[in-house]
PDB file of N, CA and C in Angstrom:
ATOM      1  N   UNK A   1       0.816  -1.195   0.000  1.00  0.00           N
ATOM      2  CA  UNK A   1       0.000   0.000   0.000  1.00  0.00           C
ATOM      3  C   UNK A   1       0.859   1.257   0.000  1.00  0.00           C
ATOM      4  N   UNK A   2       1.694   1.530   0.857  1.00  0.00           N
ATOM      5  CA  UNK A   2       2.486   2.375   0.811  1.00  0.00           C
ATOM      6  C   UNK A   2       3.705   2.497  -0.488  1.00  0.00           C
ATOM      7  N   UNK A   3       4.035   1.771  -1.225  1.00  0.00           N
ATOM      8  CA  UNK A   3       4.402   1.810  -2.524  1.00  0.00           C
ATOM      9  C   UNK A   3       3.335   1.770  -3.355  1.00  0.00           C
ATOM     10  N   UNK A   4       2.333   1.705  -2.980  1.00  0.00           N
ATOM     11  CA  UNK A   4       1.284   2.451  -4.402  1.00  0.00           C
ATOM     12  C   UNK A   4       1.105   3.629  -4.095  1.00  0.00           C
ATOM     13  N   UNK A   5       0.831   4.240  -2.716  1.00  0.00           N
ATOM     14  CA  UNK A   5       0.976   5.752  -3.161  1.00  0.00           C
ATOM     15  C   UNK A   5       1.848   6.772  -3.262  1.00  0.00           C
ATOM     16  N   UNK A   6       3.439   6.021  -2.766  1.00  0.00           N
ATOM     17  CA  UNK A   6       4.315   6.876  -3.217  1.00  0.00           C
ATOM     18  C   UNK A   6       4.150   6.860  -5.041  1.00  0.00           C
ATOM     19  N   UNK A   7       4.005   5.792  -5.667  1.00  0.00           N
ATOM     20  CA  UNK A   7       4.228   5.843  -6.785  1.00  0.00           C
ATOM     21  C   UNK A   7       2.997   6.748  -7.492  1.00  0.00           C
ATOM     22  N   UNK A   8       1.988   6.621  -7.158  1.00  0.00           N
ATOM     23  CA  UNK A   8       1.002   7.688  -7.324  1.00  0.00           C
ATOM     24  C   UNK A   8       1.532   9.153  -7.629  1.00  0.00           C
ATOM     25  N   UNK A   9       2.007   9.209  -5.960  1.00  0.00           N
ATOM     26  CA  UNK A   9       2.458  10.901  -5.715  1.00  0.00           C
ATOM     27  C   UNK A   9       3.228  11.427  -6.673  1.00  0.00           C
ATOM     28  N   UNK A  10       4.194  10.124  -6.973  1.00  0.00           N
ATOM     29  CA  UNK A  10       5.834  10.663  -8.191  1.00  0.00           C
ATOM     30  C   UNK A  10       4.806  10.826  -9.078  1.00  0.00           C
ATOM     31  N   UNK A  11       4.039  10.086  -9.721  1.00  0.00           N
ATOM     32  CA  UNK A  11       3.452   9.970 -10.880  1.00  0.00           C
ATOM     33  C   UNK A  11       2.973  11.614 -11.488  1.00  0.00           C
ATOM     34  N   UNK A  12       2.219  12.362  -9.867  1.00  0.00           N
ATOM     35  CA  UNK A  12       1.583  13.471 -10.010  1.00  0.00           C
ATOM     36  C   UNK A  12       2.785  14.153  -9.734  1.00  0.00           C
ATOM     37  N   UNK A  13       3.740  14.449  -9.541  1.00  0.00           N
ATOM     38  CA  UNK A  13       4.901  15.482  -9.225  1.00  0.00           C
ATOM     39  C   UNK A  13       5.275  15.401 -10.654  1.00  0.00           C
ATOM     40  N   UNK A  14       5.633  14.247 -11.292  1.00  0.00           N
ATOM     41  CA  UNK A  14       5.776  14.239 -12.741  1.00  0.00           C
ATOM     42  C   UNK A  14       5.082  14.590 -14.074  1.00  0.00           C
ATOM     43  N   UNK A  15       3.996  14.732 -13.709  1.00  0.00           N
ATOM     44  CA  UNK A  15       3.032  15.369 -14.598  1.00  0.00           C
ATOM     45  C   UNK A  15       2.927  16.905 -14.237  1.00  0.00           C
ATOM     46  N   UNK A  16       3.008  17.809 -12.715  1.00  0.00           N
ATOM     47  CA  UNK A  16       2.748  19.007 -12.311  1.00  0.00           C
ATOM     48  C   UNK A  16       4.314  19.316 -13.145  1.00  0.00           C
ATOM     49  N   UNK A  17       5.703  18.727 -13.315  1.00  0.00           N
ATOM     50  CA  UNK A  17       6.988  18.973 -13.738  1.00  0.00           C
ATOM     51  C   UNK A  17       6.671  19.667 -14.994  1.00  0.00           C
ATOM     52  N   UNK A  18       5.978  18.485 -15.666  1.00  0.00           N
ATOM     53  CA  UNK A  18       5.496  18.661 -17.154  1.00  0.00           C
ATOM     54  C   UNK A  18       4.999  20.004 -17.523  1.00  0.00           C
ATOM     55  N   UNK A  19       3.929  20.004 -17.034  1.00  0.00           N
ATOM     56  CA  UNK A  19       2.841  21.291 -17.018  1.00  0.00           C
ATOM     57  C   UNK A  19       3.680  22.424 -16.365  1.00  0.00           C
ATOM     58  N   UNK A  20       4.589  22.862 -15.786  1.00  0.00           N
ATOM     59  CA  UNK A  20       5.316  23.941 -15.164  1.00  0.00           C
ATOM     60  C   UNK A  20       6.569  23.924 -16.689  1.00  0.00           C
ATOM     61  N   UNK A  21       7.328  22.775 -17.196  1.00  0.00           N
ATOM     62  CA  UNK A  21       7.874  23.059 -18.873  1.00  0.00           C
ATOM     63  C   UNK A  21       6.765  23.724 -19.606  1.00  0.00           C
ATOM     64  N   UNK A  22       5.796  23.316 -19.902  1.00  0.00           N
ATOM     65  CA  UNK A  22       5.141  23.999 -20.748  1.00  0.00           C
ATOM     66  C   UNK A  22       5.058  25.898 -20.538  1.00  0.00           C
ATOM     67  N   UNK A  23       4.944  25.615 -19.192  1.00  0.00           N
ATOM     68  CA  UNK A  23       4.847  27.263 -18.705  1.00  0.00           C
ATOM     69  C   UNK A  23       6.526  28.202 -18.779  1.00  0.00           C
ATOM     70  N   UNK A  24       7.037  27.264 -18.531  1.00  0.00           N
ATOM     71  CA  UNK A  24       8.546  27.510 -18.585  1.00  0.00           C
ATOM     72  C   UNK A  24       8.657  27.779 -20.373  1.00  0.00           C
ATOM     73  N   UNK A  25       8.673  27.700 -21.094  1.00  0.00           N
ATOM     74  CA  UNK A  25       8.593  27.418 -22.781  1.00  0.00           C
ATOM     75  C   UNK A  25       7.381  28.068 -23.364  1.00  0.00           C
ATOM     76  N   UNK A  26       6.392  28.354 -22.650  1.00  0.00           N
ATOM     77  CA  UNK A  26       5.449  29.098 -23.113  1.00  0.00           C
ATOM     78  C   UNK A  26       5.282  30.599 -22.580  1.00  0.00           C
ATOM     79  N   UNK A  27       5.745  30.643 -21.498  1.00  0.00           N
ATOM     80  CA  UNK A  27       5.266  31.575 -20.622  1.00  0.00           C
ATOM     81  C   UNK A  27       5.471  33.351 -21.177  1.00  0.00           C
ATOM     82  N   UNK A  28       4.929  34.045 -21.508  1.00  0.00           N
ATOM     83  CA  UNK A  28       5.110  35.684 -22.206  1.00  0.00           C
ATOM     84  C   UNK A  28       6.180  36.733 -21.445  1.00  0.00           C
ATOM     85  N   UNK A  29       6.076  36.170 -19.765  1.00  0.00           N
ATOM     86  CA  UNK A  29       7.331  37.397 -19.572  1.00  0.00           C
ATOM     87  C   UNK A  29       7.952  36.399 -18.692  1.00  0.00           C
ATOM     88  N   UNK A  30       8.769  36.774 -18.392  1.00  0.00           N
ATOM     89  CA  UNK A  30      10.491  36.902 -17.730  1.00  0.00           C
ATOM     90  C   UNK A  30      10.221  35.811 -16.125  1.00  0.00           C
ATOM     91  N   UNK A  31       8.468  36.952 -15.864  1.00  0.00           N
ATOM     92  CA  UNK A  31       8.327  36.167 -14.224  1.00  0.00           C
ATOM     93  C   UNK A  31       7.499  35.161 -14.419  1.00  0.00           C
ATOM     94  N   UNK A  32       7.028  35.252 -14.967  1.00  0.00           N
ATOM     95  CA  UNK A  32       6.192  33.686 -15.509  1.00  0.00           C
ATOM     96  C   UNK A  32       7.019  32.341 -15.214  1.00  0.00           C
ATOM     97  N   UNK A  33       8.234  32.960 -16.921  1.00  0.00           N
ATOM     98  CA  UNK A  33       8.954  31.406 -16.718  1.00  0.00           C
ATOM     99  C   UNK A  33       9.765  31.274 -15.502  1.00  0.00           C
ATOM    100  N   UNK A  34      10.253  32.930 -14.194  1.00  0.00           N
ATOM    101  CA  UNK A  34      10.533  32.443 -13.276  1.00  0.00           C
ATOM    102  C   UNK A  34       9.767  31.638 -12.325  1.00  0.00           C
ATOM    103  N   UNK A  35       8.568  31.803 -11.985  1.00  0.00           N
ATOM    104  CA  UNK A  35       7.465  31.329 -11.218  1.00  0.00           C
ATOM    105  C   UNK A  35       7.467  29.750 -11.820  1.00  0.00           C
ATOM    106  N   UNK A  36       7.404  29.297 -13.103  1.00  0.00           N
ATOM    107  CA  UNK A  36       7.700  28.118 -13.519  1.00  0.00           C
ATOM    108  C   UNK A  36       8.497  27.087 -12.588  1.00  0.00           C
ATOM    109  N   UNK A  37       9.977  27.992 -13.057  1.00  0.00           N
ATOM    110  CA  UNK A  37      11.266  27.151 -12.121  1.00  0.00           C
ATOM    111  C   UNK A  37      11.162  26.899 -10.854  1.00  0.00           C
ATOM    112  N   UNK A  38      10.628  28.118 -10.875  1.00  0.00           N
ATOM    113  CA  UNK A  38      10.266  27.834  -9.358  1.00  0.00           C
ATOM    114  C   UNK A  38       9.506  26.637  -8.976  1.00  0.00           C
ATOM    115  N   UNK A  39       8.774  26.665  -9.169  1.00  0.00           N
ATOM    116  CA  UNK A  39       7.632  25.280  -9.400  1.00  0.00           C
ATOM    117  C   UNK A  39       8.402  23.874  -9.338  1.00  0.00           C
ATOM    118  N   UNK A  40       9.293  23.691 -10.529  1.00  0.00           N
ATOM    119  CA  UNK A  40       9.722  22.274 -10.950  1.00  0.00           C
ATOM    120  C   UNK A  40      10.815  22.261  -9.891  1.00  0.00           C
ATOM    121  N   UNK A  41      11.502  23.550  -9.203  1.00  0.00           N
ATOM    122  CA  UNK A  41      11.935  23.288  -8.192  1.00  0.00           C
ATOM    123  C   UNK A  41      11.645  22.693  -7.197  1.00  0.00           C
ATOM    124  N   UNK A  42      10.402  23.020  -7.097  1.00  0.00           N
ATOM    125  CA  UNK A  42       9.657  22.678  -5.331  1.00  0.00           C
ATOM    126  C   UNK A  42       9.293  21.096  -5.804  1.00  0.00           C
ATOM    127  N   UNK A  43       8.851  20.724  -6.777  1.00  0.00           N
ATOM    128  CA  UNK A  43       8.476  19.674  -7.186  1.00  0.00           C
ATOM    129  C   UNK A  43       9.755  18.260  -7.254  1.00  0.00           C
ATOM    130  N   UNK A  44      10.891  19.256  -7.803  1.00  0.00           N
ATOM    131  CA  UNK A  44      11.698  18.365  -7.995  1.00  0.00           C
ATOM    132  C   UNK A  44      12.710  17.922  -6.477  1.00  0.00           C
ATOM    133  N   UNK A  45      11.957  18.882  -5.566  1.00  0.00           N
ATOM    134  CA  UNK A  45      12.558  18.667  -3.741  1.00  0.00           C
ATOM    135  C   UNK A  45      11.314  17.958  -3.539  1.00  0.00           C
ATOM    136  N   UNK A  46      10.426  17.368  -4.051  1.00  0.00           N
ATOM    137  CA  UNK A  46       9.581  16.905  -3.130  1.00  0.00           C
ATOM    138  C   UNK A  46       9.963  15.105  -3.816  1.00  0.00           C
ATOM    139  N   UNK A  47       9.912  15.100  -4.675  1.00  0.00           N
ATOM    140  CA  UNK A  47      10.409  13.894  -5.579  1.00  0.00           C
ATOM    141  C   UNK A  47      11.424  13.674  -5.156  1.00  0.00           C
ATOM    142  N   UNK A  48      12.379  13.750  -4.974  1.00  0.00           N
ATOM    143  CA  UNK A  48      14.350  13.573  -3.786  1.00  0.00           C
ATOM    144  C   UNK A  48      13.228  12.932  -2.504  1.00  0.00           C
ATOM    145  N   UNK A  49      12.354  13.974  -2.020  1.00  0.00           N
ATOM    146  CA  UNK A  49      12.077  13.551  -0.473  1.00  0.00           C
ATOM    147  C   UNK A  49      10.937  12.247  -0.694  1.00  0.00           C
ATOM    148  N   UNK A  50      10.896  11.921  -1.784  1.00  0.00           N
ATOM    149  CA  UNK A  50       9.662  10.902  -1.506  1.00  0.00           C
ATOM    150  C   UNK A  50      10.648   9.650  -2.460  1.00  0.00           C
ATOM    151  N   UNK A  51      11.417   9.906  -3.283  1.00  0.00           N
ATOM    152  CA  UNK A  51      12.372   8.795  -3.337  1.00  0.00           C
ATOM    153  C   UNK A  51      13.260   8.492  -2.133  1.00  0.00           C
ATOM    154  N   UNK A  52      14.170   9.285  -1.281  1.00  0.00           N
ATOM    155  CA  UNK A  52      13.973   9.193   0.130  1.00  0.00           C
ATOM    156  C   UNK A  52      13.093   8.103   0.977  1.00  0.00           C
ATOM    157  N   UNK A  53      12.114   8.309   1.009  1.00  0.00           N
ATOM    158  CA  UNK A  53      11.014   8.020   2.008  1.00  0.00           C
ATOM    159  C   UNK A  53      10.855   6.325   0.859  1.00  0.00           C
ATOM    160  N   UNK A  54      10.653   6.296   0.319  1.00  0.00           N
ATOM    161  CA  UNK A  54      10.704   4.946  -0.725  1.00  0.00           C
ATOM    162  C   UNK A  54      11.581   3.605  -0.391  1.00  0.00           C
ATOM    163  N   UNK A  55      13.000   4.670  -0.612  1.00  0.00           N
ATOM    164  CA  UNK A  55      14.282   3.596  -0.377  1.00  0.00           C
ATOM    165  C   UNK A  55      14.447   3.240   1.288  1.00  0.00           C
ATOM    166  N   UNK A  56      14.213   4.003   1.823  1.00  0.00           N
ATOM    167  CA  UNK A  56      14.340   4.454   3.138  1.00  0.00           C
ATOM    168  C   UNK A  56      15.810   4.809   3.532  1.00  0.00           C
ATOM    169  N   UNK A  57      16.283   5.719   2.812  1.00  0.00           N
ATOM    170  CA  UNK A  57      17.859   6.435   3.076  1.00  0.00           C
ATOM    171  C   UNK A  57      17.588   7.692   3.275  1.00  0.00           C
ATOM    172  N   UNK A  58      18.520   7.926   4.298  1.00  0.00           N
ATOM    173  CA  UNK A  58      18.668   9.144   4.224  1.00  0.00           C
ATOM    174  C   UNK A  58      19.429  10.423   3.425  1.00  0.00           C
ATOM    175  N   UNK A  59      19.933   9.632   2.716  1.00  0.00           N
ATOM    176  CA  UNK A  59      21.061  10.361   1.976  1.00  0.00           C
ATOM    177  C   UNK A  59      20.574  11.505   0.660  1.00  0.00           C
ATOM    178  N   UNK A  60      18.900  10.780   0.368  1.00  0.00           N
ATOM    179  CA  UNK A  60      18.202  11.827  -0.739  1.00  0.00           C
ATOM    180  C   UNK A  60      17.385  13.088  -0.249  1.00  0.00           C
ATOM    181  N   UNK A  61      17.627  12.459   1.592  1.00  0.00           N
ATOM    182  CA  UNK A  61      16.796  14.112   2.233  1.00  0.00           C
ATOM    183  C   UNK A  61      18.097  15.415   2.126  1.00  0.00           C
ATOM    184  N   UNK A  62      19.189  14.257   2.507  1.00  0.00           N
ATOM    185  CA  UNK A  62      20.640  15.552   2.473  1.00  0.00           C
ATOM    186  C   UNK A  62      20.307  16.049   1.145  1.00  0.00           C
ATOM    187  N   UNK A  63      20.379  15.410   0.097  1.00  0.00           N
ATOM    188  CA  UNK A  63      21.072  15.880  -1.333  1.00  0.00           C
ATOM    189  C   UNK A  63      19.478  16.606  -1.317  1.00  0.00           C
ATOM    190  N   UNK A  64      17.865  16.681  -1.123  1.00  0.00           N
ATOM    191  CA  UNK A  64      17.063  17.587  -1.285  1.00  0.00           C
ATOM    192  C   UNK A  64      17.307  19.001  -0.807  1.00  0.00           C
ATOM    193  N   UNK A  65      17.874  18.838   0.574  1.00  0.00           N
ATOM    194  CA  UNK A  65      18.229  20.309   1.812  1.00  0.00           C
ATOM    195  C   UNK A  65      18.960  20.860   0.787  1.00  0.00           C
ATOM    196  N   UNK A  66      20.276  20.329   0.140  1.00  0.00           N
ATOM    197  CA  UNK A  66      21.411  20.843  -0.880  1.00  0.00           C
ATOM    198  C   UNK A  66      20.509  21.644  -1.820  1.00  0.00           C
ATOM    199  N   UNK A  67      20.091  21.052  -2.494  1.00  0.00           N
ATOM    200  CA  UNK A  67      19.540  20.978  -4.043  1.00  0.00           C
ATOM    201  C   UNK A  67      18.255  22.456  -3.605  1.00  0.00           C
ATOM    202  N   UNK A  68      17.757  21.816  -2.629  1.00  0.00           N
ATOM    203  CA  UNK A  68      16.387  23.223  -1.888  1.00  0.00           C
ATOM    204  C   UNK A  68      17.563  24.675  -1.656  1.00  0.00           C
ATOM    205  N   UNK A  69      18.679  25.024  -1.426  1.00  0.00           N
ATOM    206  CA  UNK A  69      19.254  25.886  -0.647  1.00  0.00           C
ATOM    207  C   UNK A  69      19.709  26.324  -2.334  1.00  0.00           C
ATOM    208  N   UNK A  70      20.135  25.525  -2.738  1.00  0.00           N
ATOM    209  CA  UNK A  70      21.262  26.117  -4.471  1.00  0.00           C
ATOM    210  C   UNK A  70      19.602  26.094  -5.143  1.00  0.00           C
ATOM    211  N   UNK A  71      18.944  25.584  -5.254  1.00  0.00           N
ATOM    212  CA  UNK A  71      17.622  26.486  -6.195  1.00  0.00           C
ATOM    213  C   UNK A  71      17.852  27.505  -5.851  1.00  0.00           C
ATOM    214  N   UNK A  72      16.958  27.663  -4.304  1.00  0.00           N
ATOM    215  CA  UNK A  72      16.792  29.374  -4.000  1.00  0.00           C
ATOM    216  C   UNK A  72      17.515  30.603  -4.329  1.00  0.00           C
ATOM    217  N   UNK A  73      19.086  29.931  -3.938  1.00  0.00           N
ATOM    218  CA  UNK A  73      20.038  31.269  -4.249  1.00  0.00           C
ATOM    219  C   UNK A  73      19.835  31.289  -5.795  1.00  0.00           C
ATOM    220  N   UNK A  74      19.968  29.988  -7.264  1.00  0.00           N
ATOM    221  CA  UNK A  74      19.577  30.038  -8.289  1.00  0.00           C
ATOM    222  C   UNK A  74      18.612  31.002  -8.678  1.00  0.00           C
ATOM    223  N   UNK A  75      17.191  30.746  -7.669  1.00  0.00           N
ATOM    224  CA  UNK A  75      16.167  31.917  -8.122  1.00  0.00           C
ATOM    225  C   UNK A  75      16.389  33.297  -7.975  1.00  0.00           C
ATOM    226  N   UNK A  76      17.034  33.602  -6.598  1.00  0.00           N
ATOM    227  CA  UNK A  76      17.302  34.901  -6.607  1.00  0.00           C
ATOM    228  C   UNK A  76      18.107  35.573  -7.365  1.00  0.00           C
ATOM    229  N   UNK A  77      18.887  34.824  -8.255  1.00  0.00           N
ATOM    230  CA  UNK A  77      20.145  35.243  -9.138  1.00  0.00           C
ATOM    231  C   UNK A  77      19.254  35.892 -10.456  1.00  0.00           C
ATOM    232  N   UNK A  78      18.525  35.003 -10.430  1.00  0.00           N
ATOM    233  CA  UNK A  78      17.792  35.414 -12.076  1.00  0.00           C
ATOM    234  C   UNK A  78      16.972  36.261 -11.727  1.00  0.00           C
ATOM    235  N   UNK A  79      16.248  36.278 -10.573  1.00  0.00           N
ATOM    236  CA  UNK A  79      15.052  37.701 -10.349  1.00  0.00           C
ATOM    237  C   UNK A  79      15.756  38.716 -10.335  1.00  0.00           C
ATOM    238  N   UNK A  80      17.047  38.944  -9.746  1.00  0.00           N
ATOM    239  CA  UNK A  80      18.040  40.139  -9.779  1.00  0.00           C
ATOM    240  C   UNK A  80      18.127  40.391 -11.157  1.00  0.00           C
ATOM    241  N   UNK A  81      18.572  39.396 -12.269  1.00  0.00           N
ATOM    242  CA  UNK A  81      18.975  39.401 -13.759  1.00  0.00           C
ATOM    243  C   UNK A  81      18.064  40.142 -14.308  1.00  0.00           C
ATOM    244  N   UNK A  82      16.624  39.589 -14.225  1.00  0.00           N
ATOM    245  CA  UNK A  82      15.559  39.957 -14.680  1.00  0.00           C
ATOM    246  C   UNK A  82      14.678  41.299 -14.101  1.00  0.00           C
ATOM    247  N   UNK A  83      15.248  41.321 -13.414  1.00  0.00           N
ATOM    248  CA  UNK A  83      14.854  43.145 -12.871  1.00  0.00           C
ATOM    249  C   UNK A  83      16.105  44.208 -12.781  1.00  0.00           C
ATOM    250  N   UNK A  84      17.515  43.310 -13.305  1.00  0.00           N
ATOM    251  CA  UNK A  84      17.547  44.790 -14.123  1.00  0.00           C
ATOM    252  C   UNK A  84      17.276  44.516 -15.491  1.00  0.00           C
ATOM    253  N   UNK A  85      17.165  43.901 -15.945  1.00  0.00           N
ATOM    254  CA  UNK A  85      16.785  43.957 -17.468  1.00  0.00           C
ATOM    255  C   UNK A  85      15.867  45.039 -17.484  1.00  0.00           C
ATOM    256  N   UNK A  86      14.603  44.514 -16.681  1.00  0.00           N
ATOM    257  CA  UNK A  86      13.238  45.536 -16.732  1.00  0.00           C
ATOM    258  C   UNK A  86      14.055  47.281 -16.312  1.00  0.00           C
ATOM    259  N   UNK A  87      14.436  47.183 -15.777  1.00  0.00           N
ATOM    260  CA  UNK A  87      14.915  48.964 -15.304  1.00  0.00           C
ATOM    261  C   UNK A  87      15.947  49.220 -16.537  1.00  0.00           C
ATOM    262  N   UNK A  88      16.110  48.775 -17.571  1.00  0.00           N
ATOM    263  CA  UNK A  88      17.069  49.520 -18.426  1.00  0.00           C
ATOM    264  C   UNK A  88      15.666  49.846 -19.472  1.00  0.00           C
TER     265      UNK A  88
END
């Protein structure tokens, strides 16, 4: 039971991934496709923590904390990028 609904959950983290590319590749301005990344970010820390919780190691919660801390600073790099773009 509990491996059918982790596999469920990936299933839906993998399809919300999908649908956040499309927005990422479609999206009209700058914060869109940031709000995107953002997205497949949070998605792609929740997928680490539920492969984690699967295997039962701990070693994919470390590499999520990692991976959660270098997104964020990632995002803030490009919202900086992308607002000065907008002010020139």
């Amino acid at each position: 039971m509990k491996e059918m609904v982790l596999l469920i959950s990936e299933g839906c983290l993998a399809v919300g991934i999908l649908i956040a590319i499309v927005r990422v590749l479609r999206g009209p301005r700058g914060s869109d496709r940031l709000a995107a990344l953002s997205v497949i970010s949070s998605f792609v820390l929740a997928l680490l923590v539920l492969f984690g919780v699967y295997d039962g190691r701990v070693l994919y919660l470390d590499v999520a904390l990692v991976y959660d801390i270098f997104g964020f600073l990632g995002i803030l790099a490009i919202s900086r990028i992308i607002g000065e773009k907008q002010k020139e």
